[in-house]
N, C-alpha and C. Protein backbone atom coordinates (compact mmCIF):
# COMPACT_ATOMS: atom_id res chain seq x y z
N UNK A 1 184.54 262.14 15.69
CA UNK A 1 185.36 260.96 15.83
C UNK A 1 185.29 260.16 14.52
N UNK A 2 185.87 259.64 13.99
CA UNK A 2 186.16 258.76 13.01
C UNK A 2 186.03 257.49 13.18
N UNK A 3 185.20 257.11 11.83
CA UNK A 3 184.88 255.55 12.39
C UNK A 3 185.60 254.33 12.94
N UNK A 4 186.99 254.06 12.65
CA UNK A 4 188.13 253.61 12.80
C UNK A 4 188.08 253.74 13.86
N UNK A 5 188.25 254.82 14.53
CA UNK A 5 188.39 255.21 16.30
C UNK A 5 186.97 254.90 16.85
N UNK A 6 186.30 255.09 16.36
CA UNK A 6 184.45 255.10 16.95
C UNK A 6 184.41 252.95 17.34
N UNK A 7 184.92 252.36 16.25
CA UNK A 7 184.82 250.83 16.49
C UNK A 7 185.84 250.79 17.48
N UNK A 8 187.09 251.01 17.63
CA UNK A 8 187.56 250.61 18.80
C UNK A 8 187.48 250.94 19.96
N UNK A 9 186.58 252.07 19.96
CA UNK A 9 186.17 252.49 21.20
C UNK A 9 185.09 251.83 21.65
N UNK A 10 184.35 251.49 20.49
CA UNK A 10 182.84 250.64 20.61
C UNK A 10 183.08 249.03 20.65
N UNK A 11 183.83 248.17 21.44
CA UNK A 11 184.04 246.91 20.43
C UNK A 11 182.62 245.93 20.20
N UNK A 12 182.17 246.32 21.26
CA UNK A 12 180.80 245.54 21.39
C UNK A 12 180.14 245.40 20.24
N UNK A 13 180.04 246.94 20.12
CA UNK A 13 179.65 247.00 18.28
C UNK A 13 180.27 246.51 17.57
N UNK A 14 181.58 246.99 17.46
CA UNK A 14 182.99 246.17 16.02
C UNK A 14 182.29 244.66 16.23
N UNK A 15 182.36 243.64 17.17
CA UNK A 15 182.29 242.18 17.38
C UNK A 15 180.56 241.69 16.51
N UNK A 16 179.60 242.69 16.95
CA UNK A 16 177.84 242.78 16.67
C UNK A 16 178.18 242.51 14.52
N UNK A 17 178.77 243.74 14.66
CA UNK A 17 178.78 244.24 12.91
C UNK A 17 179.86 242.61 11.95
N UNK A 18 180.98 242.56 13.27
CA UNK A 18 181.34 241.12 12.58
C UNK A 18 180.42 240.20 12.41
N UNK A 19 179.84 239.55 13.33
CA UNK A 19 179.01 238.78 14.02
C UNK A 19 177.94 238.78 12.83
N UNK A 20 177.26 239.90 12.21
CA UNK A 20 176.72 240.44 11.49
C UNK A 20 176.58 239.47 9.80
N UNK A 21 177.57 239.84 9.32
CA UNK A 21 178.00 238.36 8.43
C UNK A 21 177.93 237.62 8.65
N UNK A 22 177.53 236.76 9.11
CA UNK A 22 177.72 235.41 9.71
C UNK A 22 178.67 234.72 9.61
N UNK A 23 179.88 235.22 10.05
CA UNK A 23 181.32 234.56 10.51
C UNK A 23 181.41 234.86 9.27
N UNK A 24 181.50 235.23 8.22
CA UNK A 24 181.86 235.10 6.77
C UNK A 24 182.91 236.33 6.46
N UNK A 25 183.61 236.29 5.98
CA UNK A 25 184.65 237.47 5.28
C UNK A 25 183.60 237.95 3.86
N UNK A 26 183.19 239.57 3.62
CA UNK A 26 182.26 239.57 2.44
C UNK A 26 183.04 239.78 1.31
N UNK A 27 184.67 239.09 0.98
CA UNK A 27 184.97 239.19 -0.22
C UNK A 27 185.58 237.70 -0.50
N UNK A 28 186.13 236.88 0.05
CA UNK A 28 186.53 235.98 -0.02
C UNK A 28 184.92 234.56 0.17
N UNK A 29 184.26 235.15 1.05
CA UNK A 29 183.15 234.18 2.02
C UNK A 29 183.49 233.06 2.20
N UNK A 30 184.69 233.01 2.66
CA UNK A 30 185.26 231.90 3.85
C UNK A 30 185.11 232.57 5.46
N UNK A 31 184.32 231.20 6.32
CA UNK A 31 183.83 230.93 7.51
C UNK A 31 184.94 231.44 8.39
N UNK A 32 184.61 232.56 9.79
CA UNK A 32 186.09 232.16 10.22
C UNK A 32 185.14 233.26 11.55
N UNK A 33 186.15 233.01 12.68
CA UNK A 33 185.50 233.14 14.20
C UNK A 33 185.49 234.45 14.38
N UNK A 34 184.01 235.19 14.67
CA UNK A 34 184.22 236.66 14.80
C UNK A 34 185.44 237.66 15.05
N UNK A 35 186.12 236.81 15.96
CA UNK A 35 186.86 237.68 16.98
C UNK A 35 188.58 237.84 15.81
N UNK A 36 188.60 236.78 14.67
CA UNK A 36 189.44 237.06 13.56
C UNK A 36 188.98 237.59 12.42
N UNK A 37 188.14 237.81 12.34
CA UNK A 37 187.59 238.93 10.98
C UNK A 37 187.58 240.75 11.51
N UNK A 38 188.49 241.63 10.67
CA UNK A 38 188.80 242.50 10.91
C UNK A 38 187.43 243.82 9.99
N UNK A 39 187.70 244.71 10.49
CA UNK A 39 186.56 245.68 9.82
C UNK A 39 187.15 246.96 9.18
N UNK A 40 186.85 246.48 7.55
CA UNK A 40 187.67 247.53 6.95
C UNK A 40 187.05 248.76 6.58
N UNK A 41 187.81 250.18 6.44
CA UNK A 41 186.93 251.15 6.31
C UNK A 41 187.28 251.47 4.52
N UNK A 42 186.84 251.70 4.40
CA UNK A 42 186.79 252.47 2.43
C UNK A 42 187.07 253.74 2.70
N UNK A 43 187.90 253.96 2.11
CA UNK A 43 188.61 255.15 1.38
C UNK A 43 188.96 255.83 2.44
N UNK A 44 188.43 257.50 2.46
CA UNK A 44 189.27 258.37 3.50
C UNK A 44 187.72 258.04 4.97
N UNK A 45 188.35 258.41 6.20
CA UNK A 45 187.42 257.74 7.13
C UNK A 45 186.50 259.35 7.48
N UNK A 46 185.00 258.38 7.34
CA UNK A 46 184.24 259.20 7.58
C UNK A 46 184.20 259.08 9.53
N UNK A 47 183.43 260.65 9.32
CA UNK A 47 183.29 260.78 10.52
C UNK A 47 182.05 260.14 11.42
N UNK A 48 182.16 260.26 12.50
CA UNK A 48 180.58 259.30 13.22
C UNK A 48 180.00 260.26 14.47
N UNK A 49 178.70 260.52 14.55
CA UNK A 49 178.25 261.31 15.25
C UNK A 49 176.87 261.81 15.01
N UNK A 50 176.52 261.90 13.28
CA UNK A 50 175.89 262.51 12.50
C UNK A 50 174.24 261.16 12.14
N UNK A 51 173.58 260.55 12.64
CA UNK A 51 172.64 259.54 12.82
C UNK A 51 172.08 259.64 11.43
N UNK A 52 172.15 260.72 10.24
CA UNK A 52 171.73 260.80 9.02
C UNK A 52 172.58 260.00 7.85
N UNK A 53 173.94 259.98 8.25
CA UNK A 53 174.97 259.11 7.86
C UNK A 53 175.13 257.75 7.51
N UNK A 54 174.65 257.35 6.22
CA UNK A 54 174.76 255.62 6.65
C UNK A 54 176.33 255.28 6.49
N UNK A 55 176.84 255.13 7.21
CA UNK A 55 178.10 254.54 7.79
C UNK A 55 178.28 253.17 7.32
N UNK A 56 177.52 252.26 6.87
CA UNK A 56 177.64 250.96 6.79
C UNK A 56 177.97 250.52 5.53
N UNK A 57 178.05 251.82 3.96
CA UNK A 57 178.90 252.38 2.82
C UNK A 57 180.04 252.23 2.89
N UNK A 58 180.95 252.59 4.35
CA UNK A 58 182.13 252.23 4.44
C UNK A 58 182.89 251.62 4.71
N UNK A 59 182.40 250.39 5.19
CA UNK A 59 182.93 249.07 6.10
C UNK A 59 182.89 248.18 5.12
N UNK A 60 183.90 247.05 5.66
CA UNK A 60 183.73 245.34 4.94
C UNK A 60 184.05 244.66 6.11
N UNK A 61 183.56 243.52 6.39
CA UNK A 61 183.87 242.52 7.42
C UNK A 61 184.79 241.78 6.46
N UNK A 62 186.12 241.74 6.79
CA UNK A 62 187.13 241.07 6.23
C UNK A 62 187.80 239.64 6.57
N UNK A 63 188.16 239.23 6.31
CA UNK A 63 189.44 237.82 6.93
C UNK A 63 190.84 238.36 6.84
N UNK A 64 191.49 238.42 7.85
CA UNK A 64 192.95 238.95 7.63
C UNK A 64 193.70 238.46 6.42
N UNK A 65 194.10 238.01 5.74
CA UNK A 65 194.02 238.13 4.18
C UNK A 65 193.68 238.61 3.10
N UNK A 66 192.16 238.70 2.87
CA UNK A 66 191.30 239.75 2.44
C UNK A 66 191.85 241.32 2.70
N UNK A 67 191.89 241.55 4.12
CA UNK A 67 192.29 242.42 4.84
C UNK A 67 193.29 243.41 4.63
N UNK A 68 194.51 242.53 4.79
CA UNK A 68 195.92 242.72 4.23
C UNK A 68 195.90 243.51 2.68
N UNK A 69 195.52 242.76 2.18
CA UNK A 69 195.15 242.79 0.26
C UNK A 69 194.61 244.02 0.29
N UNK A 70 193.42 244.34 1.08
CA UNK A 70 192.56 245.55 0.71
C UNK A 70 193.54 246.51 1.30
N UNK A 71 194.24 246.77 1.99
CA UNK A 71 195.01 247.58 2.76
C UNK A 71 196.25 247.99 2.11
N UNK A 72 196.57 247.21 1.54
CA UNK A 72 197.90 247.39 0.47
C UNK A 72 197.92 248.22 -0.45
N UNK A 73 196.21 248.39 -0.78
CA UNK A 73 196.23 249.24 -2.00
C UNK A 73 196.26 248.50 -3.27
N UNK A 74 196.46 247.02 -3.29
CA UNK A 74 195.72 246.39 -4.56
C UNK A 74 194.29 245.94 -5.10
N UNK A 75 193.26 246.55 -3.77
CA UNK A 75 192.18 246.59 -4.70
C UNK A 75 191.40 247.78 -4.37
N UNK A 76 191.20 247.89 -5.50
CA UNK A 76 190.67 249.74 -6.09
C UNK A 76 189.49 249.89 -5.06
N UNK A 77 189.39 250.96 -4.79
CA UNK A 77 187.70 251.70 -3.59
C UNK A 77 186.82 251.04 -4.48
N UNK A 78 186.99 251.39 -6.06
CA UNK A 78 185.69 250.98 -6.76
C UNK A 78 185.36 249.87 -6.44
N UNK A 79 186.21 248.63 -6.60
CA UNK A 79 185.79 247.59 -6.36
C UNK A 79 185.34 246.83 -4.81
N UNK A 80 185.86 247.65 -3.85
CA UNK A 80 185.52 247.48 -2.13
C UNK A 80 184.16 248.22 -2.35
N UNK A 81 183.89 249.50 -2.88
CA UNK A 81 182.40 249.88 -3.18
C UNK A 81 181.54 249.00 -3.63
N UNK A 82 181.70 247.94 -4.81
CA UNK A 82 181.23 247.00 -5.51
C UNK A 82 180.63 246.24 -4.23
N UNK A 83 181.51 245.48 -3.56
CA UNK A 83 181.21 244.52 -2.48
C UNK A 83 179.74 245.42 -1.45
N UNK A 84 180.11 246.08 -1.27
CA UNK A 84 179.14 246.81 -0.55
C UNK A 84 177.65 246.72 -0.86
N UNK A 85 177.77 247.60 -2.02
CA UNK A 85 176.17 246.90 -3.21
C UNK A 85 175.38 245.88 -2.85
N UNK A 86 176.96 245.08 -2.65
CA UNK A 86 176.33 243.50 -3.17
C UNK A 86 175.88 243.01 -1.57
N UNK A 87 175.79 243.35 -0.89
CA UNK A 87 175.57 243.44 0.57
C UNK A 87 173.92 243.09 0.11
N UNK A 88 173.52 241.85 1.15
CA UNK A 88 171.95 241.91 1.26
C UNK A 88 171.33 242.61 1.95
N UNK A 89 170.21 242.67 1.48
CA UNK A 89 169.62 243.78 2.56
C UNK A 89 169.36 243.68 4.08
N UNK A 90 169.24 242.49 4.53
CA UNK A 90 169.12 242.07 5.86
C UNK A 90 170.53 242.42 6.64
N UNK A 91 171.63 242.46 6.04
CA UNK A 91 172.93 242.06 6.55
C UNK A 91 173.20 243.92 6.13
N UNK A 92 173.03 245.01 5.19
CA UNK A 92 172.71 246.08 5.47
C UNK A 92 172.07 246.81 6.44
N UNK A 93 170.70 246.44 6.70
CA UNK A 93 169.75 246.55 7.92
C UNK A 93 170.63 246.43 9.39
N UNK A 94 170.62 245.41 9.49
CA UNK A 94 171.46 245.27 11.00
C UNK A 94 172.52 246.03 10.93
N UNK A 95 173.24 246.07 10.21
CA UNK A 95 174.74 247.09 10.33
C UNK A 95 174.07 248.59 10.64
N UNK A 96 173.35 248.76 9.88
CA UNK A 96 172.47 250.23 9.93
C UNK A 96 172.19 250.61 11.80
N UNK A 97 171.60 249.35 11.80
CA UNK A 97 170.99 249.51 13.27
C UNK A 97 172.12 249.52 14.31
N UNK A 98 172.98 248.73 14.05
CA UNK A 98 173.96 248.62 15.15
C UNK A 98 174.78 250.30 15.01
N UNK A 99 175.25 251.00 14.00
CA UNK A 99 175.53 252.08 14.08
C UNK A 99 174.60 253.04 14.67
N UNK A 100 173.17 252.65 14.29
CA UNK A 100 172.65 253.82 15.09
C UNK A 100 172.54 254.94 13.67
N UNK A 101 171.91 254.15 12.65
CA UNK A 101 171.84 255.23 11.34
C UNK A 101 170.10 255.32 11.32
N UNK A 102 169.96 256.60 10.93
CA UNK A 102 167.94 256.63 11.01
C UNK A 102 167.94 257.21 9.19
N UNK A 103 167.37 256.52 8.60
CA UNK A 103 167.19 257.04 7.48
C UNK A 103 166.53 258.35 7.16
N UNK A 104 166.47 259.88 6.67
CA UNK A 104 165.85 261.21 6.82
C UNK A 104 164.56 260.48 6.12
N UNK A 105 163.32 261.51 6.73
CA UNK A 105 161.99 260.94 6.44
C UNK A 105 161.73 261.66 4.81
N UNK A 106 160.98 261.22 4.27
CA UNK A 106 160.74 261.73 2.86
C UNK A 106 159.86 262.60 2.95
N UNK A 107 159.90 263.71 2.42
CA UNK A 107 159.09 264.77 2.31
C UNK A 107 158.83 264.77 0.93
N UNK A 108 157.54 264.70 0.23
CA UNK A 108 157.10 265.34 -1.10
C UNK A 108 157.13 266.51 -1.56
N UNK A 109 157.58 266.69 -3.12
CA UNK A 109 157.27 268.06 -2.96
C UNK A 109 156.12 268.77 -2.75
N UNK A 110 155.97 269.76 -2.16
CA UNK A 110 154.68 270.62 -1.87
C UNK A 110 154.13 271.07 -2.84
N UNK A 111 154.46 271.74 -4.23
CA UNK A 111 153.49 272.11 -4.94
C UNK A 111 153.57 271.33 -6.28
N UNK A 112 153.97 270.22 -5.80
CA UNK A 112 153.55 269.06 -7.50
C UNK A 112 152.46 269.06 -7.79
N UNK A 113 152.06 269.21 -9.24
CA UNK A 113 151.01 269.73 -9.98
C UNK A 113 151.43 268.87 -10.82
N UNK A 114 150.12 267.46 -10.92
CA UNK A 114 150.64 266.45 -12.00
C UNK A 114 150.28 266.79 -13.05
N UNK A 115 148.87 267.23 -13.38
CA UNK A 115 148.25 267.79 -14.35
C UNK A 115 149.31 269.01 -15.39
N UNK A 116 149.86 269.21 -14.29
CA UNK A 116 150.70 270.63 -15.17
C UNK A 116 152.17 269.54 -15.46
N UNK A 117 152.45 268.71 -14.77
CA UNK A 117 153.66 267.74 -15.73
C UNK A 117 153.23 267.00 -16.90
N UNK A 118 151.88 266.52 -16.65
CA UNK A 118 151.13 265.60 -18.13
C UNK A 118 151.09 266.62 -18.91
N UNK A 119 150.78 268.42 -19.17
CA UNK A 119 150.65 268.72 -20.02
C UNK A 119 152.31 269.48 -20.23
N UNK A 120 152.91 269.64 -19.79
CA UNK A 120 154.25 269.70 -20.49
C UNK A 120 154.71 268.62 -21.08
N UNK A 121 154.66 267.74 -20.86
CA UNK A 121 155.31 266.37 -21.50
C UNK A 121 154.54 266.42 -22.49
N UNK A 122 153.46 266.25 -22.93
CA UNK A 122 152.45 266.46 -24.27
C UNK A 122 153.12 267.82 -25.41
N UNK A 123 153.28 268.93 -24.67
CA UNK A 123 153.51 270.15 -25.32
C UNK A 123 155.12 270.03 -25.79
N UNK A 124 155.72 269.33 -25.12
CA UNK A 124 157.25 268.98 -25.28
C UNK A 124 157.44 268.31 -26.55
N UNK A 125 156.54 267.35 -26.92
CA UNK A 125 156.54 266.07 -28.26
C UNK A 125 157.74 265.51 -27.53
N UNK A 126 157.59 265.14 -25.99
CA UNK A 126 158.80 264.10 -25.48
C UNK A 126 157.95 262.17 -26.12
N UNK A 127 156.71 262.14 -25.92
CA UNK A 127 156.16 261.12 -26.10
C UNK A 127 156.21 260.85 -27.62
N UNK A 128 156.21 261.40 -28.60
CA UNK A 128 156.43 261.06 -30.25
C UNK A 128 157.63 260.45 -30.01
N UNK A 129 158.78 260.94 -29.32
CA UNK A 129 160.78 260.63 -29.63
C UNK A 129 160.20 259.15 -28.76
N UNK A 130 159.79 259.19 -27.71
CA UNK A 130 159.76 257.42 -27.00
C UNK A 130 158.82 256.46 -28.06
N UNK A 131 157.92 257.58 -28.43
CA UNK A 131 157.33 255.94 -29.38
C UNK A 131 157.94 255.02 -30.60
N UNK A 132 158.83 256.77 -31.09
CA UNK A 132 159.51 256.16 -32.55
C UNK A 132 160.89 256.17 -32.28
N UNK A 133 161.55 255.80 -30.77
CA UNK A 133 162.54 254.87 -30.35
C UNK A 133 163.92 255.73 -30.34
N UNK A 134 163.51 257.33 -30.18
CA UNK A 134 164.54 258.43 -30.30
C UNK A 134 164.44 259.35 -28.97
């Protein structure tokens, strides 16, 4: 299912993820009542199903204005990507959660051998080029 379809099937969620901003549109950040801030998706729509997925890359909580504008095609993905970034982390977090995204656990590599990276980097003369600024 596609996220587009996944929020209107979900509104509870769509309203949570508005709600989320705090009434705020995240490109304009003018105040305005959950239930009129719309949820935009970036670029082509990912799919939803997949809990490894952070989904919350592709959304903006908008103001129908904002909205309109982004939809028209006068402002570039790059720059709807930009906004995203700029997303705090708290207001990332909850969106995360309300989708239902689990971050994959980190695995180290298994046979890192630091001793054997300190002496390649030595045998390399990578440390002479950083000292004398090359």
């Amino acid at each position: 299912m596609l996220l587009s379809g996944y929020l209107k099937k979900h509104p509870v969620k769509a309203r949570r993820i508005r709600i989320t901003t705090g009434g705020r549109c995240e490109n304009c950040s003018n105040a305005f009542p959950p239930a009129v801030l719309d949820i935009h998706v970036i670029g082509s729509l990912p799919a939803v199903g997949d809990s490894s997925r952070d989904l919350q890359k592709h959304l903006l909580v908008l103001c129908p204005a904002c909205h309109c504008s982004f939809r028209s095609g006068h402002i570039e993905e790059s720059l709807q990507r930009e906004l995203v970034r700029h997303r705090s982390r708290e207001v990332r977090k909850r969106i995360r959660d309300i989708l239902g995204y689990h971050s994959p656990e980190y695995v180290p590599p298994g046979d890192f051998d630091p001793e054997a990276v300190f002496r390649e980097l030595f045998d390399s003369g990578a440390p002479d080029l950083c000292l004398n600024g090359g």
